[in-house]
PDB file of N, CA and C in Angstrom:
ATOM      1  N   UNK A   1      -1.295 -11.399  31.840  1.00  0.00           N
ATOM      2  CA  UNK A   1      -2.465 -10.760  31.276  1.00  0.00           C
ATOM      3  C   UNK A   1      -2.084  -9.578  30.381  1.00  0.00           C
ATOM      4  N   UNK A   2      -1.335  -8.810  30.779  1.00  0.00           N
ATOM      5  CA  UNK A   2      -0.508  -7.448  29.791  1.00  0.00           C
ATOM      6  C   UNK A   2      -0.102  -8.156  28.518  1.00  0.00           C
ATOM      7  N   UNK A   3       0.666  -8.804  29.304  1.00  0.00           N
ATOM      8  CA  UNK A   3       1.438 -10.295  27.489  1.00  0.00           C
ATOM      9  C   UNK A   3       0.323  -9.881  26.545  1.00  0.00           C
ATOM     10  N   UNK A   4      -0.555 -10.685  27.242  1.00  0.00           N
ATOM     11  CA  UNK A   4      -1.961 -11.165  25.955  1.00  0.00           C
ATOM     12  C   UNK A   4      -2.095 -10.457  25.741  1.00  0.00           C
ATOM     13  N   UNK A   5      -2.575  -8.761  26.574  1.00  0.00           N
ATOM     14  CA  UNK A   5      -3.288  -7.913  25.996  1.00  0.00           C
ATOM     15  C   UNK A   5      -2.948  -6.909  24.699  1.00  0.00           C
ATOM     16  N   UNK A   6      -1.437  -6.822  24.844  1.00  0.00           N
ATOM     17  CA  UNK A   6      -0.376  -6.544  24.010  1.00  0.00           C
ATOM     18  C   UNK A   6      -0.142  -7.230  22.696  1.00  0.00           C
ATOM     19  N   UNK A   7      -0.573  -8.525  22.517  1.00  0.00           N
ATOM     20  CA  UNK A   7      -0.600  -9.632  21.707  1.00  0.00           C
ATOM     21  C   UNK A   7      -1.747  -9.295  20.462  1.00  0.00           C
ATOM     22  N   UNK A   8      -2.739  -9.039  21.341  1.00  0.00           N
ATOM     23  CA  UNK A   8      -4.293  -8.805  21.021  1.00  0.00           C
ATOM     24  C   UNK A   8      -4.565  -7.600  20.112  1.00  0.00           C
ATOM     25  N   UNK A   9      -3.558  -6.726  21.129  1.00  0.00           N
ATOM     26  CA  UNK A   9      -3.856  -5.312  20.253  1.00  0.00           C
ATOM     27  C   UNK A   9      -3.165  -4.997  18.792  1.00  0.00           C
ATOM     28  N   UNK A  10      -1.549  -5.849  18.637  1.00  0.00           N
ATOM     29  CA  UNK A  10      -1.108  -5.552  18.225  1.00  0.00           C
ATOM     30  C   UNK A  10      -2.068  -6.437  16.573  1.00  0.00           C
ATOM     31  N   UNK A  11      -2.352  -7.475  17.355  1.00  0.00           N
ATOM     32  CA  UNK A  11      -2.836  -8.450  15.889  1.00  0.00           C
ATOM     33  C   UNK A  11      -4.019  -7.491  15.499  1.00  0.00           C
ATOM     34  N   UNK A  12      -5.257  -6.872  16.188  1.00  0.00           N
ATOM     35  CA  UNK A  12      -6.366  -6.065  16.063  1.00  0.00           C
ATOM     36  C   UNK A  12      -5.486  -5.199  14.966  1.00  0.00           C
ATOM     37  N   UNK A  13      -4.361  -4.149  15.596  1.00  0.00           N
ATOM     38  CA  UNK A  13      -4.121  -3.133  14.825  1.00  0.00           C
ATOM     39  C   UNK A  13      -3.581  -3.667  13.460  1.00  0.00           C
ATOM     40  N   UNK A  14      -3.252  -4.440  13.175  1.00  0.00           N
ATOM     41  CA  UNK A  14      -2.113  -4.941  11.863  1.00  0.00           C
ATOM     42  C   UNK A  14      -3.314  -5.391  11.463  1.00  0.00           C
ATOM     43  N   UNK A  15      -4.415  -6.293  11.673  1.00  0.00           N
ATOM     44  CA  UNK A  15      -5.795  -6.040  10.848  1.00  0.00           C
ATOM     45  C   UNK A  15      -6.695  -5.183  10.197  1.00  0.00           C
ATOM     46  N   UNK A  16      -6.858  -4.566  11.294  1.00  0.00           N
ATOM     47  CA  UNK A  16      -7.228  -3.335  10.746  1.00  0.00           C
ATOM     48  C   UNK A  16      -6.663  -2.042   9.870  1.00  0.00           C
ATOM     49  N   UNK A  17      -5.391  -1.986   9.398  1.00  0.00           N
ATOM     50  CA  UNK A  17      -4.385  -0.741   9.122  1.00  0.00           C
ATOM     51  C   UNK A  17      -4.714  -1.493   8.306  1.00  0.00           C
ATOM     52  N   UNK A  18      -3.870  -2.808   7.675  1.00  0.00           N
ATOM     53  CA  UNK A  18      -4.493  -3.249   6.244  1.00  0.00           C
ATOM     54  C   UNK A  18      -5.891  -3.412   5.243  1.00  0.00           C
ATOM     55  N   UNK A  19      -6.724  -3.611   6.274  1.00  0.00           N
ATOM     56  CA  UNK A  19      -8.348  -3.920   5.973  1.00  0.00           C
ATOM     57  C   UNK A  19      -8.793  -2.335   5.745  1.00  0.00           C
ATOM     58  N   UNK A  20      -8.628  -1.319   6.463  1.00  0.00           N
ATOM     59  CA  UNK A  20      -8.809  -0.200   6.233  1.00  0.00           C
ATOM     60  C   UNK A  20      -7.912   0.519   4.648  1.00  0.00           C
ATOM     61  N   UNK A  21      -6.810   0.247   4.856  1.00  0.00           N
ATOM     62  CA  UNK A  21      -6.083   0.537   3.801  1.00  0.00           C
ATOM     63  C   UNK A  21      -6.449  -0.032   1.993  1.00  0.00           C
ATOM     64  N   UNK A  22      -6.686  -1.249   2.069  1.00  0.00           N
ATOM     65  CA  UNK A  22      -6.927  -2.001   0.744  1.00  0.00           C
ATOM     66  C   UNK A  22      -8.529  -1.387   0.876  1.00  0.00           C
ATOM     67  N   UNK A  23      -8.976  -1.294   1.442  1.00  0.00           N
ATOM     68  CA  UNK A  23     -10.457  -0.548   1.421  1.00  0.00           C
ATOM     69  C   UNK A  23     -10.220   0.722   0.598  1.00  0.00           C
ATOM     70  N   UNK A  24      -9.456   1.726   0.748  1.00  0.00           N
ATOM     71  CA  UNK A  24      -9.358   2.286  -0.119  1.00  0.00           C
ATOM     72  C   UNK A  24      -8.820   2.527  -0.960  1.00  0.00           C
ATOM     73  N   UNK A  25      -8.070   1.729  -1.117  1.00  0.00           N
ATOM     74  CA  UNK A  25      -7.005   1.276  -2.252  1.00  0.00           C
ATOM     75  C   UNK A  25      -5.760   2.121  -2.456  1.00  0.00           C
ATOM     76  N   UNK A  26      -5.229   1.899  -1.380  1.00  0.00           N
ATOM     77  CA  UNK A  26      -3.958   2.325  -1.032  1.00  0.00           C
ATOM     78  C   UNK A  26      -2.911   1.457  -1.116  1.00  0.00           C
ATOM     79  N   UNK A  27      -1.807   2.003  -1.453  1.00  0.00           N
ATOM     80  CA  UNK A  27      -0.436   1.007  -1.361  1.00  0.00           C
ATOM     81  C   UNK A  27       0.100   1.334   0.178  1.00  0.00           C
ATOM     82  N   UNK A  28       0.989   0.470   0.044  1.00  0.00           N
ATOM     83  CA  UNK A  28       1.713   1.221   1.599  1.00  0.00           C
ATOM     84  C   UNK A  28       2.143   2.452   1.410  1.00  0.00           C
ATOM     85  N   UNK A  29       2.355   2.251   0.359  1.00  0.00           N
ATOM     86  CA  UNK A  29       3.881   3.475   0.167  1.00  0.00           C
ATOM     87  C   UNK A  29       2.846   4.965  -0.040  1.00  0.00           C
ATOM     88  N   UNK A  30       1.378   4.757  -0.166  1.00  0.00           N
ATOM     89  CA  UNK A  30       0.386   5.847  -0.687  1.00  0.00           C
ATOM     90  C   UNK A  30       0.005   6.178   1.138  1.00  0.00           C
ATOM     91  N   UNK A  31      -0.087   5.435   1.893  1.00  0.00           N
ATOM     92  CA  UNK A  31      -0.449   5.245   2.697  1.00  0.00           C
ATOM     93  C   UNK A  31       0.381   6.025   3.750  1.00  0.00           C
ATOM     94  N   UNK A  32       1.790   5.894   3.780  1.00  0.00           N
ATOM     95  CA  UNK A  32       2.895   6.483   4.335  1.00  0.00           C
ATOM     96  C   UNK A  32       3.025   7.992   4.106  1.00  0.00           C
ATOM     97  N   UNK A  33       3.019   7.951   2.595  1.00  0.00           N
ATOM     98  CA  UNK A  33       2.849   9.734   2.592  1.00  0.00           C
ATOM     99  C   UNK A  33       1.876  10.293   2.814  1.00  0.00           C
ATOM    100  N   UNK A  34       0.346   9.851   3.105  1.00  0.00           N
ATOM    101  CA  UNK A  34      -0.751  10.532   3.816  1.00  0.00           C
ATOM    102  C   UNK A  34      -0.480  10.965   4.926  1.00  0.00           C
ATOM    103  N   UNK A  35       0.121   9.657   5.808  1.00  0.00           N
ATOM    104  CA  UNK A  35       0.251   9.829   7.280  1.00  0.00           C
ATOM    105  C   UNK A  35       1.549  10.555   7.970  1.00  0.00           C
ATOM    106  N   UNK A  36       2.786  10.671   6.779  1.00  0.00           N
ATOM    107  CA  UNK A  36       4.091  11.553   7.163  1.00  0.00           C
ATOM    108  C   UNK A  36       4.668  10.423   7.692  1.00  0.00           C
ATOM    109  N   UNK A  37       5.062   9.365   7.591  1.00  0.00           N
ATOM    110  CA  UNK A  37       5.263   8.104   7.298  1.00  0.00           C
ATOM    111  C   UNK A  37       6.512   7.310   6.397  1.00  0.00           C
ATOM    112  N   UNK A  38       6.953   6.741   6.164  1.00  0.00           N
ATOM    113  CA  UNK A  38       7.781   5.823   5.227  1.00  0.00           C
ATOM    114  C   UNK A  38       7.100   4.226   4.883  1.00  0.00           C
ATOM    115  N   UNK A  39       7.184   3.930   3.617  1.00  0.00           N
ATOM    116  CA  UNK A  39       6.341   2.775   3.199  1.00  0.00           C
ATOM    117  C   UNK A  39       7.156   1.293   4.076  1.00  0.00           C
ATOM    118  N   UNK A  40       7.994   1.550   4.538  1.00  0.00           N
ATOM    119  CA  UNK A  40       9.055   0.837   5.397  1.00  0.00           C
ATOM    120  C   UNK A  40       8.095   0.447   6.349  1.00  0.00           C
ATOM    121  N   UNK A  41       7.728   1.159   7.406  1.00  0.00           N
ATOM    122  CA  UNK A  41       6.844   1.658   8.508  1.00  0.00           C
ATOM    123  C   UNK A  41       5.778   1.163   8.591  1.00  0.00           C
ATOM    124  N   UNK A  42       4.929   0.989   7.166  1.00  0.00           N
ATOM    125  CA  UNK A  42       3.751   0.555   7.296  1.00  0.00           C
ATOM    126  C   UNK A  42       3.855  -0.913   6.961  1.00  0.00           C
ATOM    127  N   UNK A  43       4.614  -1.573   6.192  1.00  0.00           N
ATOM    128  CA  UNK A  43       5.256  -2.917   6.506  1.00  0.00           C
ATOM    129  C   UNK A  43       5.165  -3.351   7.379  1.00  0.00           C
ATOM    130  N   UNK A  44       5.826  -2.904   8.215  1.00  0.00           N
ATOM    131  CA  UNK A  44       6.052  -3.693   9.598  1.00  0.00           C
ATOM    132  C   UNK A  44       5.037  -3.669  10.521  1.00  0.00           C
ATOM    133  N   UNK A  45       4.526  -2.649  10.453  1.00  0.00           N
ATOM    134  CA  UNK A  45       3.068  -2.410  11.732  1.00  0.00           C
ATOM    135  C   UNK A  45       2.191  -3.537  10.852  1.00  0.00           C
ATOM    136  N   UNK A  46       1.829  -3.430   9.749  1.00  0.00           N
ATOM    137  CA  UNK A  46       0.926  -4.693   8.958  1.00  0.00           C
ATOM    138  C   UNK A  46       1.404  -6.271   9.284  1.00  0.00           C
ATOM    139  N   UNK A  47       2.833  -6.012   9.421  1.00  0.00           N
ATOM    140  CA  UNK A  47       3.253  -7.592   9.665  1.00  0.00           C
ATOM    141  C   UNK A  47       3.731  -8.005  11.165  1.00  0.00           C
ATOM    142  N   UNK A  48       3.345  -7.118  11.940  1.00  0.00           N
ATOM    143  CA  UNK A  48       3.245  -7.211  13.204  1.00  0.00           C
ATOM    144  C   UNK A  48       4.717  -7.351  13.707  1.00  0.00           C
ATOM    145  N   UNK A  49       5.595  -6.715  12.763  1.00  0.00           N
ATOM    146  CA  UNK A  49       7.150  -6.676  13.433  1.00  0.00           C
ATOM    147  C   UNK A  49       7.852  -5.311  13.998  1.00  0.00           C
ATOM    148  N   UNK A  50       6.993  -4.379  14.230  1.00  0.00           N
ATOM    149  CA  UNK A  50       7.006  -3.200  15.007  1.00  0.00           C
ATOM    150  C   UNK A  50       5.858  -2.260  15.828  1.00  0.00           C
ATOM    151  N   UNK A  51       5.578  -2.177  16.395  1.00  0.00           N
ATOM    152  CA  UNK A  51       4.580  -1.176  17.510  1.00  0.00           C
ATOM    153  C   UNK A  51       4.984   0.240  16.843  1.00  0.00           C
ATOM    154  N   UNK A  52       4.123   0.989  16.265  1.00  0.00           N
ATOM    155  CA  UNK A  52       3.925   2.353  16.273  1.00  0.00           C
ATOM    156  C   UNK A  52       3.581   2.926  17.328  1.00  0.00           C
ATOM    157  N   UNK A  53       4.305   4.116  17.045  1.00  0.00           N
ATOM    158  CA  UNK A  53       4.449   5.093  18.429  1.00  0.00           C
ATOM    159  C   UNK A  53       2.638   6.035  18.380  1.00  0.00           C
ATOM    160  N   UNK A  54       2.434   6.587  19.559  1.00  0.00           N
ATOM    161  CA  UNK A  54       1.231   7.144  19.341  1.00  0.00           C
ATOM    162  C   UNK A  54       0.553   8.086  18.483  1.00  0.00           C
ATOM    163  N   UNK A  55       1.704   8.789  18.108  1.00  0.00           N
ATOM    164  CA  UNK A  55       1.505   9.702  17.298  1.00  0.00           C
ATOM    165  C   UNK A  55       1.473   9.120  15.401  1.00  0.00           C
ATOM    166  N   UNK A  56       2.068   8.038  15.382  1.00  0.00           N
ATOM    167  CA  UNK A  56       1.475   7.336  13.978  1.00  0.00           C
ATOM    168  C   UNK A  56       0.234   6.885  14.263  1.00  0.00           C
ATOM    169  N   UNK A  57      -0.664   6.447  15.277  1.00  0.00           N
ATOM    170  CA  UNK A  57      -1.478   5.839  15.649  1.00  0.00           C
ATOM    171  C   UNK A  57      -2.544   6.976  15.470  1.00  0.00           C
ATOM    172  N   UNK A  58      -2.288   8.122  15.867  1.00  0.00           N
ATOM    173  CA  UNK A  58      -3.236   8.981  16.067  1.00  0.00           C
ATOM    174  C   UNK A  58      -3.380   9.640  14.792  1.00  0.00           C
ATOM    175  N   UNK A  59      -2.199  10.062  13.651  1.00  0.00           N
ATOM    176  CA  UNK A  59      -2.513  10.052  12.349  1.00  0.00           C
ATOM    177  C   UNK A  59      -3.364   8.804  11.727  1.00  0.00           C
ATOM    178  N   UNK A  60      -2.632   7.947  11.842  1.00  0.00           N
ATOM    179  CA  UNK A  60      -3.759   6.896  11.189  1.00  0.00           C
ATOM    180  C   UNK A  60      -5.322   6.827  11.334  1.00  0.00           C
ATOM    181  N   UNK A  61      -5.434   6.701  12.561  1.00  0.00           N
ATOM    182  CA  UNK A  61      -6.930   7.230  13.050  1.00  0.00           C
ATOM    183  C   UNK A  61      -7.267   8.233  12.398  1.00  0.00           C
ATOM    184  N   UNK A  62      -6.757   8.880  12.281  1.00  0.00           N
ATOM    185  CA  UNK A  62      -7.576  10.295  11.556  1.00  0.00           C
ATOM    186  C   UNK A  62      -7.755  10.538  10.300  1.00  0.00           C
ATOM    187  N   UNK A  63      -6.502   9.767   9.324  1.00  0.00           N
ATOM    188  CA  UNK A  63      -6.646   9.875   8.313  1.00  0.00           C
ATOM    189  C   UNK A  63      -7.558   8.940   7.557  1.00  0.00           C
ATOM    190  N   UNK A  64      -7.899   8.008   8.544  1.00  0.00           N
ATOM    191  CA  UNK A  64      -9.321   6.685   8.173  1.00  0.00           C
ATOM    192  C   UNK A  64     -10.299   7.513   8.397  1.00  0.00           C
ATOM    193  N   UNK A  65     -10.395   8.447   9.800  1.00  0.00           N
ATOM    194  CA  UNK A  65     -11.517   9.215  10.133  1.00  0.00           C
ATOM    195  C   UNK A  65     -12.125   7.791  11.205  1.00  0.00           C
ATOM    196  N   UNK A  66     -11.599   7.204  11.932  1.00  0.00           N
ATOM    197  CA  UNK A  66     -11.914   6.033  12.865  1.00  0.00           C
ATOM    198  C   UNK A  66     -10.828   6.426  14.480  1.00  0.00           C
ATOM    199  N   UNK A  67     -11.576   5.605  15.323  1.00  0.00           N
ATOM    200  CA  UNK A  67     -10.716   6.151  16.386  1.00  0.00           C
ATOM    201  C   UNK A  67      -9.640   5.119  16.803  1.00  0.00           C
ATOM    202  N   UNK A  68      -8.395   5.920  17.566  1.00  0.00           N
ATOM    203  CA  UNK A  68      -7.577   4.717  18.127  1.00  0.00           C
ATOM    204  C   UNK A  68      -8.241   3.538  18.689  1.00  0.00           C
ATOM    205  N   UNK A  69      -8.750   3.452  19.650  1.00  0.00           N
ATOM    206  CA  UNK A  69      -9.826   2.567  20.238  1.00  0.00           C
ATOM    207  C   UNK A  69      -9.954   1.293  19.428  1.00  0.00           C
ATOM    208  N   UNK A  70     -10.537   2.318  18.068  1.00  0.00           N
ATOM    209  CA  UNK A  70     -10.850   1.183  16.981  1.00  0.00           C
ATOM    210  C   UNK A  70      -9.943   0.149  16.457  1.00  0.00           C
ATOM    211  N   UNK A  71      -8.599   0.899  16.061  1.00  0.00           N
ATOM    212  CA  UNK A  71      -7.602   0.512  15.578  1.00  0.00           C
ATOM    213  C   UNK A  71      -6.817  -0.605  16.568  1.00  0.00           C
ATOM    214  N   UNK A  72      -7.208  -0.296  17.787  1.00  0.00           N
ATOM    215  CA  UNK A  72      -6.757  -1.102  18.731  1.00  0.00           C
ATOM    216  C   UNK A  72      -7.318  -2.167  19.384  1.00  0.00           C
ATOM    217  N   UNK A  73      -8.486  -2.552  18.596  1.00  0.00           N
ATOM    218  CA  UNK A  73      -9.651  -3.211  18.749  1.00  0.00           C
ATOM    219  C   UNK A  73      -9.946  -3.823  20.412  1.00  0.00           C
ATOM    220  N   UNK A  74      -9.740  -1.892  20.851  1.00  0.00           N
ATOM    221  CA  UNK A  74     -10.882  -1.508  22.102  1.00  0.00           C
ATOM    222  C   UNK A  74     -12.331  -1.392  21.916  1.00  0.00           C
ATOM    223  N   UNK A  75     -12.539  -1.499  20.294  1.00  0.00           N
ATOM    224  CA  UNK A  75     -13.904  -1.022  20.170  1.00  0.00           C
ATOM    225  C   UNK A  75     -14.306  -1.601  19.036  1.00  0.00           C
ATOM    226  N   UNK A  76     -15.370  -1.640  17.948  1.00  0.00           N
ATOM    227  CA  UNK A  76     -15.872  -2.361  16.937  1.00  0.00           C
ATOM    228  C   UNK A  76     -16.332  -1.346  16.591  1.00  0.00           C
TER     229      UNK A  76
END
């Protein structure tokens, strides 16, 4: 059940970081220096080949102005 839930979140978040991002028309690399970041970084969380630590998570959230929750699609 963790497996999945881990599975779930990670696909939610790599949806949303991009869907949020091209929303405002950001590159990665525009995206990275908002958040204190490397355009490297946001690659991989988009392509679901790394887990960000909480504290990218919690910039991101903030710099959308949306909550982790959201990003983690705990919430809609």
């Amino acid at each position: 059940m963790i497996l999945f839930y881990n599975i779930f979140a990670m696909e939610k978040f790599r949806e949303r970081l991009k869907e949020l991002r091209l929303e405002k028309g950001l590159t990665q690399k525009q995206l990275a220096e908002n958040i204190g970041s490397v355009q490297s970084a946001v690659y991989y969380w988009e392509n679901g080949q790394r887990i960000p630590n909480a504290l990218s998570i919690i910039a991101i959230a903030k710099f959308f102005g949306v909550s982790a929750d959201y990003l983690l699609g705990l919430e809609d």
